[in-house]
C-alpha atoms as a PDB file:
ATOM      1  CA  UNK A   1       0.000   0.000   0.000  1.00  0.00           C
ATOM      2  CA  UNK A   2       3.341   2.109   0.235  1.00  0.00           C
ATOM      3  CA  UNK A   3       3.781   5.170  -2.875  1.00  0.00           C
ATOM      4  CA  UNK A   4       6.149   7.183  -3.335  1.00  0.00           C
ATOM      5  CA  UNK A   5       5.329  10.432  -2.915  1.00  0.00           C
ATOM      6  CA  UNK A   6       7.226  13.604  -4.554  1.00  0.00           C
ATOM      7  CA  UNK A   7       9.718  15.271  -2.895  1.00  0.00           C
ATOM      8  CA  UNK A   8       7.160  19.077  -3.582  1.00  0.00           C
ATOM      9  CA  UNK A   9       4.587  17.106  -1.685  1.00  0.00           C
ATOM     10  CA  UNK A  10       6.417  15.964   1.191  1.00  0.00           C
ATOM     11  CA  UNK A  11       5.852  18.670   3.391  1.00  0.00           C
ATOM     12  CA  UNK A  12       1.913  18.148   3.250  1.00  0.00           C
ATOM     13  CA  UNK A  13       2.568  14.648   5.362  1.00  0.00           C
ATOM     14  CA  UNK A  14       3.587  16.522   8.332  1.00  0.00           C
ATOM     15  CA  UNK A  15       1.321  20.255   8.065  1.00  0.00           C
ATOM     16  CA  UNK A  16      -2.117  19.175   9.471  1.00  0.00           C
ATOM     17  CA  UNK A  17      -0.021  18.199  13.066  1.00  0.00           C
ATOM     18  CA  UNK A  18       0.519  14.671  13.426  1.00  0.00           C
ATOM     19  CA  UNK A  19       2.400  12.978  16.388  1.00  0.00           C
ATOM     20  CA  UNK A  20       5.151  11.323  14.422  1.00  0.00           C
ATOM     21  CA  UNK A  21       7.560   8.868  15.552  1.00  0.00           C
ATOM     22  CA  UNK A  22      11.425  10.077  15.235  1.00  0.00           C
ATOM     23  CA  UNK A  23      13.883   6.959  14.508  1.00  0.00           C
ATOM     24  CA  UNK A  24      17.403   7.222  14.696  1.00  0.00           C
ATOM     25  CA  UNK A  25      20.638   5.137  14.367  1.00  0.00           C
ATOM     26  CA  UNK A  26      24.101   5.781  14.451  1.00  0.00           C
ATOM     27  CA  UNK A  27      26.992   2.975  14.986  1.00  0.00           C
ATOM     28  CA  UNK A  28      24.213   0.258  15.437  1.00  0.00           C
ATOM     29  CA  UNK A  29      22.131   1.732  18.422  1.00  0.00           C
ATOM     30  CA  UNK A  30      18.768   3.041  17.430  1.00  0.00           C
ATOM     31  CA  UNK A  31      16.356   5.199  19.232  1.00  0.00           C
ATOM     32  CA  UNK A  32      12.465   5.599  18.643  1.00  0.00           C
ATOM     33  CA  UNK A  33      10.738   8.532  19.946  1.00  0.00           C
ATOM     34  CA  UNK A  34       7.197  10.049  19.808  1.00  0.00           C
ATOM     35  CA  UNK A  35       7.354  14.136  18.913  1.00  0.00           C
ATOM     36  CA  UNK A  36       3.798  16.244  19.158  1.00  0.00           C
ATOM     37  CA  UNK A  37       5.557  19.409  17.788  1.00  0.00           C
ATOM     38  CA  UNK A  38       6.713  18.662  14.240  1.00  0.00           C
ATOM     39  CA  UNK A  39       5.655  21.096  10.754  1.00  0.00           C
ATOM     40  CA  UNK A  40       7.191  22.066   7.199  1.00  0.00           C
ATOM     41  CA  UNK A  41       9.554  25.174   7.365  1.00  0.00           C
ATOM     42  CA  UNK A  42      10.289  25.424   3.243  1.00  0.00           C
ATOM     43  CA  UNK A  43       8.816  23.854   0.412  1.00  0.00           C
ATOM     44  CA  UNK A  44      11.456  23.327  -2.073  1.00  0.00           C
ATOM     45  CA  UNK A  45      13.700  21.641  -0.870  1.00  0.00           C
ATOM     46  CA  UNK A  46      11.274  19.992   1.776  1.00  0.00           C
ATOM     47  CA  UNK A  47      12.494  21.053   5.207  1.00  0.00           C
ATOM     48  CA  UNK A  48      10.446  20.358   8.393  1.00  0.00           C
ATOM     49  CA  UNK A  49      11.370  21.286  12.215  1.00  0.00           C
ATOM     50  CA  UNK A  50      10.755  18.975  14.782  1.00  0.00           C
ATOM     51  CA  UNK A  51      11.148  19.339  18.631  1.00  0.00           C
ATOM     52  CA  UNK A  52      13.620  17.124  19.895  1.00  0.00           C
ATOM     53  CA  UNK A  53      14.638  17.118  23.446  1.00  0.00           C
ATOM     54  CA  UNK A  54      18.307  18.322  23.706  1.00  0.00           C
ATOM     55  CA  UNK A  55      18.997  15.745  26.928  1.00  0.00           C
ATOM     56  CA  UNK A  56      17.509  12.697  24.514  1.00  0.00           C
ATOM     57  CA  UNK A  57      19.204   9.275  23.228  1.00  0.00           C
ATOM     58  CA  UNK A  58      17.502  10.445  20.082  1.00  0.00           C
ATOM     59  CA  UNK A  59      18.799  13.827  20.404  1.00  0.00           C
ATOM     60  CA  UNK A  60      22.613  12.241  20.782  1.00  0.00           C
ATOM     61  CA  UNK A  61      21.979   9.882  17.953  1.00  0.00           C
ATOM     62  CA  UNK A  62      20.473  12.525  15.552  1.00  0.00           C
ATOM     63  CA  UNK A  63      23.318  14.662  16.529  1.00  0.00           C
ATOM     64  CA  UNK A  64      26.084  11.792  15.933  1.00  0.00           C
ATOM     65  CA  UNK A  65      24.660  10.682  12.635  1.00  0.00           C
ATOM     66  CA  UNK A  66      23.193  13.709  10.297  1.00  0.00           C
ATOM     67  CA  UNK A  67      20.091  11.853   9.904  1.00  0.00           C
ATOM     68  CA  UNK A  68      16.560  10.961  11.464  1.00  0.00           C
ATOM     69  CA  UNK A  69      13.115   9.787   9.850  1.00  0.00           C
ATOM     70  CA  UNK A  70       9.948  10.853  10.885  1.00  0.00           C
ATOM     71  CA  UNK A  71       7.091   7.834  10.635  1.00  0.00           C
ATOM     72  CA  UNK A  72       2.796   8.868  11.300  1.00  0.00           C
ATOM     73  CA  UNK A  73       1.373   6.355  13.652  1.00  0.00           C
ATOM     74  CA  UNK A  74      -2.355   5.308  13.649  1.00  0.00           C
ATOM     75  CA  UNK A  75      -4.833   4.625  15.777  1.00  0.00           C
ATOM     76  CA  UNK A  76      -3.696   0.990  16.408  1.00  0.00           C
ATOM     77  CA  UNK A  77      -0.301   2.736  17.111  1.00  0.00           C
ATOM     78  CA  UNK A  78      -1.534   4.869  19.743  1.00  0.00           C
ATOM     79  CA  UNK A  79      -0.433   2.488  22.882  1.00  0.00           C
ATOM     80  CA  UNK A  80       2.978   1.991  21.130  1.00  0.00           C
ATOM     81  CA  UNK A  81       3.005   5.695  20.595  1.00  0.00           C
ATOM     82  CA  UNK A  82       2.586   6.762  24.420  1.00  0.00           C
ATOM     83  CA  UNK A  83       4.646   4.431  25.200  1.00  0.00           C
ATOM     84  CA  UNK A  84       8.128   5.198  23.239  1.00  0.00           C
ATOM     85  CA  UNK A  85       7.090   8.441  24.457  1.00  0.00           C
ATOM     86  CA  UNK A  86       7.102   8.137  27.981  1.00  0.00           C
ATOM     87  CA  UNK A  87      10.600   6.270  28.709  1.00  0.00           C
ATOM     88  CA  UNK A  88      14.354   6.724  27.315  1.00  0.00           C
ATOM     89  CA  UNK A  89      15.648   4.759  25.199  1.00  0.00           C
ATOM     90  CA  UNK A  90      18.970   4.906  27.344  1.00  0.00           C
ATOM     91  CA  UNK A  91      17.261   3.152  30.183  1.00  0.00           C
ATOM     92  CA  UNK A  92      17.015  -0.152  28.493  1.00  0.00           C
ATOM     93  CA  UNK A  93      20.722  -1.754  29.094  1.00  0.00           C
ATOM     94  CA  UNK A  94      21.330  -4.347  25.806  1.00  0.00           C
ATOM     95  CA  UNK A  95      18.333  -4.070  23.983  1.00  0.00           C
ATOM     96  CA  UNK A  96      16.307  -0.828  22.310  1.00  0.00           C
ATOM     97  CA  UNK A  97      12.990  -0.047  22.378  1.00  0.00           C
ATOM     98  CA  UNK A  98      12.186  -1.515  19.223  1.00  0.00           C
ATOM     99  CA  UNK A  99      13.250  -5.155  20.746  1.00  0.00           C
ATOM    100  CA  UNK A 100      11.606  -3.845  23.879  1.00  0.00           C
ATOM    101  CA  UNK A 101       7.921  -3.403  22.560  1.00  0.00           C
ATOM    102  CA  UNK A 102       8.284  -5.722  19.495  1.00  0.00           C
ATOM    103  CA  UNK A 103       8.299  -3.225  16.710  1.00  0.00           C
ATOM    104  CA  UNK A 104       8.289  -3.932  13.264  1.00  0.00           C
ATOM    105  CA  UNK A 105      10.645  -1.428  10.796  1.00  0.00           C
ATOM    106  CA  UNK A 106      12.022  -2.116   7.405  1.00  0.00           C
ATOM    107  CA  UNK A 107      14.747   0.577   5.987  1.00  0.00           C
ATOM    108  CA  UNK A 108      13.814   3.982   4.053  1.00  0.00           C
ATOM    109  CA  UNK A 109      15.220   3.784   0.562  1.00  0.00           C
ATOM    110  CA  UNK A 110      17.682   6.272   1.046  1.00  0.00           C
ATOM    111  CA  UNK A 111      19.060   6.787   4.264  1.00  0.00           C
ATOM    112  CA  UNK A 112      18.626   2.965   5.448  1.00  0.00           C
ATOM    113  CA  UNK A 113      16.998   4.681   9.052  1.00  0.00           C
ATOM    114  CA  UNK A 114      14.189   2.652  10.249  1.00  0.00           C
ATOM    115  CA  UNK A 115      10.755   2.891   9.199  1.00  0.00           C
ATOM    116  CA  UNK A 116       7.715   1.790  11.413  1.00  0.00           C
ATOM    117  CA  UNK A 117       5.727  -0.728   9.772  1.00  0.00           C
ATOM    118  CA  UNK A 118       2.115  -0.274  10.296  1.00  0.00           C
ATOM    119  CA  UNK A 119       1.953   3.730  10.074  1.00  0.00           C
ATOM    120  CA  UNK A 120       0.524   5.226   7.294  1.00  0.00           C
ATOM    121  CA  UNK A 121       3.546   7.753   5.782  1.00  0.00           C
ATOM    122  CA  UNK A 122       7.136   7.947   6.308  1.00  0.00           C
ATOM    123  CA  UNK A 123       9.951  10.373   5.333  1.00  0.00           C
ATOM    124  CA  UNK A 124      13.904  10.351   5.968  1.00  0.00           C
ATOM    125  CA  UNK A 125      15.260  13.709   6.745  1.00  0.00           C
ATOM    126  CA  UNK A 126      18.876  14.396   6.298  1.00  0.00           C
ATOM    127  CA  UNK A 127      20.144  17.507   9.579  1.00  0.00           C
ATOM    128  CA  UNK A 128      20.517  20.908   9.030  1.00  0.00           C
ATOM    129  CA  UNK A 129      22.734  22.073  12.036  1.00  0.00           C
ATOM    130  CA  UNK A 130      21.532  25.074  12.807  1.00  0.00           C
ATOM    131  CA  UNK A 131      24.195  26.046  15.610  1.00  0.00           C
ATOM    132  CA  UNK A 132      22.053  28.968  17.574  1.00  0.00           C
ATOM    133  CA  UNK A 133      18.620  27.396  17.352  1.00  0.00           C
ATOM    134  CA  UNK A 134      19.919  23.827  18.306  1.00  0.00           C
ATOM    135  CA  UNK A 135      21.828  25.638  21.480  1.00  0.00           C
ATOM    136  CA  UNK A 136      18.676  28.250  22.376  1.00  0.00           C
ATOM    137  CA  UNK A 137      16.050  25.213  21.607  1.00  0.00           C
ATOM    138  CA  UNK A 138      14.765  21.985  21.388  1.00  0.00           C
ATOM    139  CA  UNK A 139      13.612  22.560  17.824  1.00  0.00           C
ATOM    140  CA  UNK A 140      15.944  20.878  14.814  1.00  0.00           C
ATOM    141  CA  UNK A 141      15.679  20.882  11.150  1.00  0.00           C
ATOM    142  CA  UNK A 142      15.714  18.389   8.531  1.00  0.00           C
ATOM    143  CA  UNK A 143      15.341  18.475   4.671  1.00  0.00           C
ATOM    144  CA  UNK A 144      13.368  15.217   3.277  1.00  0.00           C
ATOM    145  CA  UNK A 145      15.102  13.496   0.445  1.00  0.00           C
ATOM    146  CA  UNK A 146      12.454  10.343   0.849  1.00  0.00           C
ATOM    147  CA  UNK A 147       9.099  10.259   1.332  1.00  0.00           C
ATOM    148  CA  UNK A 148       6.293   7.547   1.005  1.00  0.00           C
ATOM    149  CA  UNK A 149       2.714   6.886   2.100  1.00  0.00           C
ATOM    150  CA  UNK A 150       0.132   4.845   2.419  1.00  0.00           C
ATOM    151  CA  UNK A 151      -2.416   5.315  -0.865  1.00  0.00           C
ATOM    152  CA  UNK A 152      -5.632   4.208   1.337  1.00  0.00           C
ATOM    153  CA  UNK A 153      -5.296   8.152   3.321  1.00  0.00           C
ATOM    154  CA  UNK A 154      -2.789   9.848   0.781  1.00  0.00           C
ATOM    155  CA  UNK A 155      -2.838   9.614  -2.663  1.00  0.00           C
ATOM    156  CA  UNK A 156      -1.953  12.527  -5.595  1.00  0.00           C
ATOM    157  CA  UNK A 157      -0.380  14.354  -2.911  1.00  0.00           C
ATOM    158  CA  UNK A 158      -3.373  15.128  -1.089  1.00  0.00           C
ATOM    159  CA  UNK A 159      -4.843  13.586   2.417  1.00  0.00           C
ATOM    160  CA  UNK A 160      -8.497  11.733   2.331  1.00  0.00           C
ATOM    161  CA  UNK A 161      -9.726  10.899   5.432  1.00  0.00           C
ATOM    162  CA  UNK A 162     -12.924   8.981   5.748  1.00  0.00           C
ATOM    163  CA  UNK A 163     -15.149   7.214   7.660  1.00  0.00           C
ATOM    164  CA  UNK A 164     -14.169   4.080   5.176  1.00  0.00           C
ATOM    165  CA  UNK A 165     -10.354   4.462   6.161  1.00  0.00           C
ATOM    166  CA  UNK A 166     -10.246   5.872   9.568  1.00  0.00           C
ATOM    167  CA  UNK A 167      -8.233   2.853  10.607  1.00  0.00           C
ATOM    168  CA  UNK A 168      -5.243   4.786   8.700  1.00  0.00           C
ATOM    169  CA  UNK A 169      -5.870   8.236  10.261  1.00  0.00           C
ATOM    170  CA  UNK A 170      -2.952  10.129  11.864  1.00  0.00           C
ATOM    171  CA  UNK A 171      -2.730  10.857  15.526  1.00  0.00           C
ATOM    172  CA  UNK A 172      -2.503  14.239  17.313  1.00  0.00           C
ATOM    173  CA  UNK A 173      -1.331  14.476  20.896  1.00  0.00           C
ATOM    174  CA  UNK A 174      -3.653  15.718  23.015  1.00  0.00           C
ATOM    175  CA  UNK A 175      -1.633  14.911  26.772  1.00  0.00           C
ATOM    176  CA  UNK A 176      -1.531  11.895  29.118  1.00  0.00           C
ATOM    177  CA  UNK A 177      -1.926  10.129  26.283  1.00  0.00           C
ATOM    178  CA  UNK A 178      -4.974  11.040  24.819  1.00  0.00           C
ATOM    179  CA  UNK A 179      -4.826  11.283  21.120  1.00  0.00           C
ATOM    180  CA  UNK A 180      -6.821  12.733  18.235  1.00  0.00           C
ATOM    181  CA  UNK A 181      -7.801  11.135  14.819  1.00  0.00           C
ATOM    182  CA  UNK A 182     -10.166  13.679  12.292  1.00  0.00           C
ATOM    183  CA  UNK A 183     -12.815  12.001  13.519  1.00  0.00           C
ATOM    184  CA  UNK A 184     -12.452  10.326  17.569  1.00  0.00           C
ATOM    185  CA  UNK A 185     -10.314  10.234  20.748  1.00  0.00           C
ATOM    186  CA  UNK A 186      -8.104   7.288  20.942  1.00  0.00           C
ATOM    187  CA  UNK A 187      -6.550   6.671  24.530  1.00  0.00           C
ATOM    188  CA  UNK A 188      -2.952   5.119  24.564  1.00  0.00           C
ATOM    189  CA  UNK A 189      -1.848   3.244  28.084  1.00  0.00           C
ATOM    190  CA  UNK A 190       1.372   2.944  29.161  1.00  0.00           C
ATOM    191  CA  UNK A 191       2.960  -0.360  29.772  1.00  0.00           C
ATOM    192  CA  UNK A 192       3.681  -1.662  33.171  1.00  0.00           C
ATOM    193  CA  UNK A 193       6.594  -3.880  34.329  1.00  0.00           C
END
């Protein structure tokens, strides 16, 4: 159900405010992170800003490698979505939070960064350092050079959501885990040990 979709388009994945799921990897350690705060900055090239915790293991591994990919999570997502949210990555001694909640991925075509199977658009970002705003803020900046979605909710570089696909709807943050889709309120739980 993947397309490609074109590099002038990418931008309109990310401006109606999804959550999106950051993924990272640099020297074999990955990092998965939820982000509320994420919108296009420029439309040709495709840039987007995303809020990114300096103190983070995604932060560090962004940093480290020049790279990150942003992935739009569903409803069905929306436990898995609290949940990568809510604890560090750096916590988990010898595994990753992938391995920790079971999460599918299979690589973008460009950068190789992991890609969350089960959302329903992706895009790999290479990092703009931008010295003051990355020292002042959380905020950093990436330009897409791959993006892809899925053609049930986007399709000729447009979003359709409907009743008859709301399964692929994004999610929008609203706190403690509440979440948004154009059309209900999905509640994610956290997971206890």
């Amino acid at each position: 159900m993947r397309q490609d979709v074109a590099l002038h388009h990418a931008s309109r994945l990310v401006n109606h405010g999804p959550t999106v799921l950051v993924t990272t990897e640099n020297d074999g350690r990955r990092n998965i992170m939820a982000a509320a705060w994420s919108m296009p900055v420029e439309f040709t090239p495709p840039r987007i800003a995303v809020v990114v915790d300096k103190k983070t293991f995604t932060s560090e591994l962004l940093q480290a490698s020049g790279r990150f990919a942003l992935c739009l999570p569903v409803p069905a997502l929306a436990d898995l979505t609290y949940r990568v949210g809510s604890e560090s990555g750096r916590d988990l001694q010898g595994s990753d939070k992938f391995v920790r909640h079971g999460i599918g991925t299979f690589a973008g075509p460009v950068l190789g960064l992991p890609w969350v199977e089960g959302c329903c658009a992706w895009l790999e970002l290479r990092h703009i350092p931008e010295a003051h705003t990355e020292q002042a803020y959380d905020t950093v900046f990436g330009e897409v050079v791959s993006a892809q979605a899925d053609d049930r909710v986007f399709a000729n570089g447009r979003w359709s959501f409907r009743a008859d696909n709301a399964a692929w709807h994004t999610l929008h943050h609203l706190g403690a885990g509440a979440f948004a889709v154009p059309s209900r309120v999905v509640q994610g739980t956290l997971l206890r040990p």
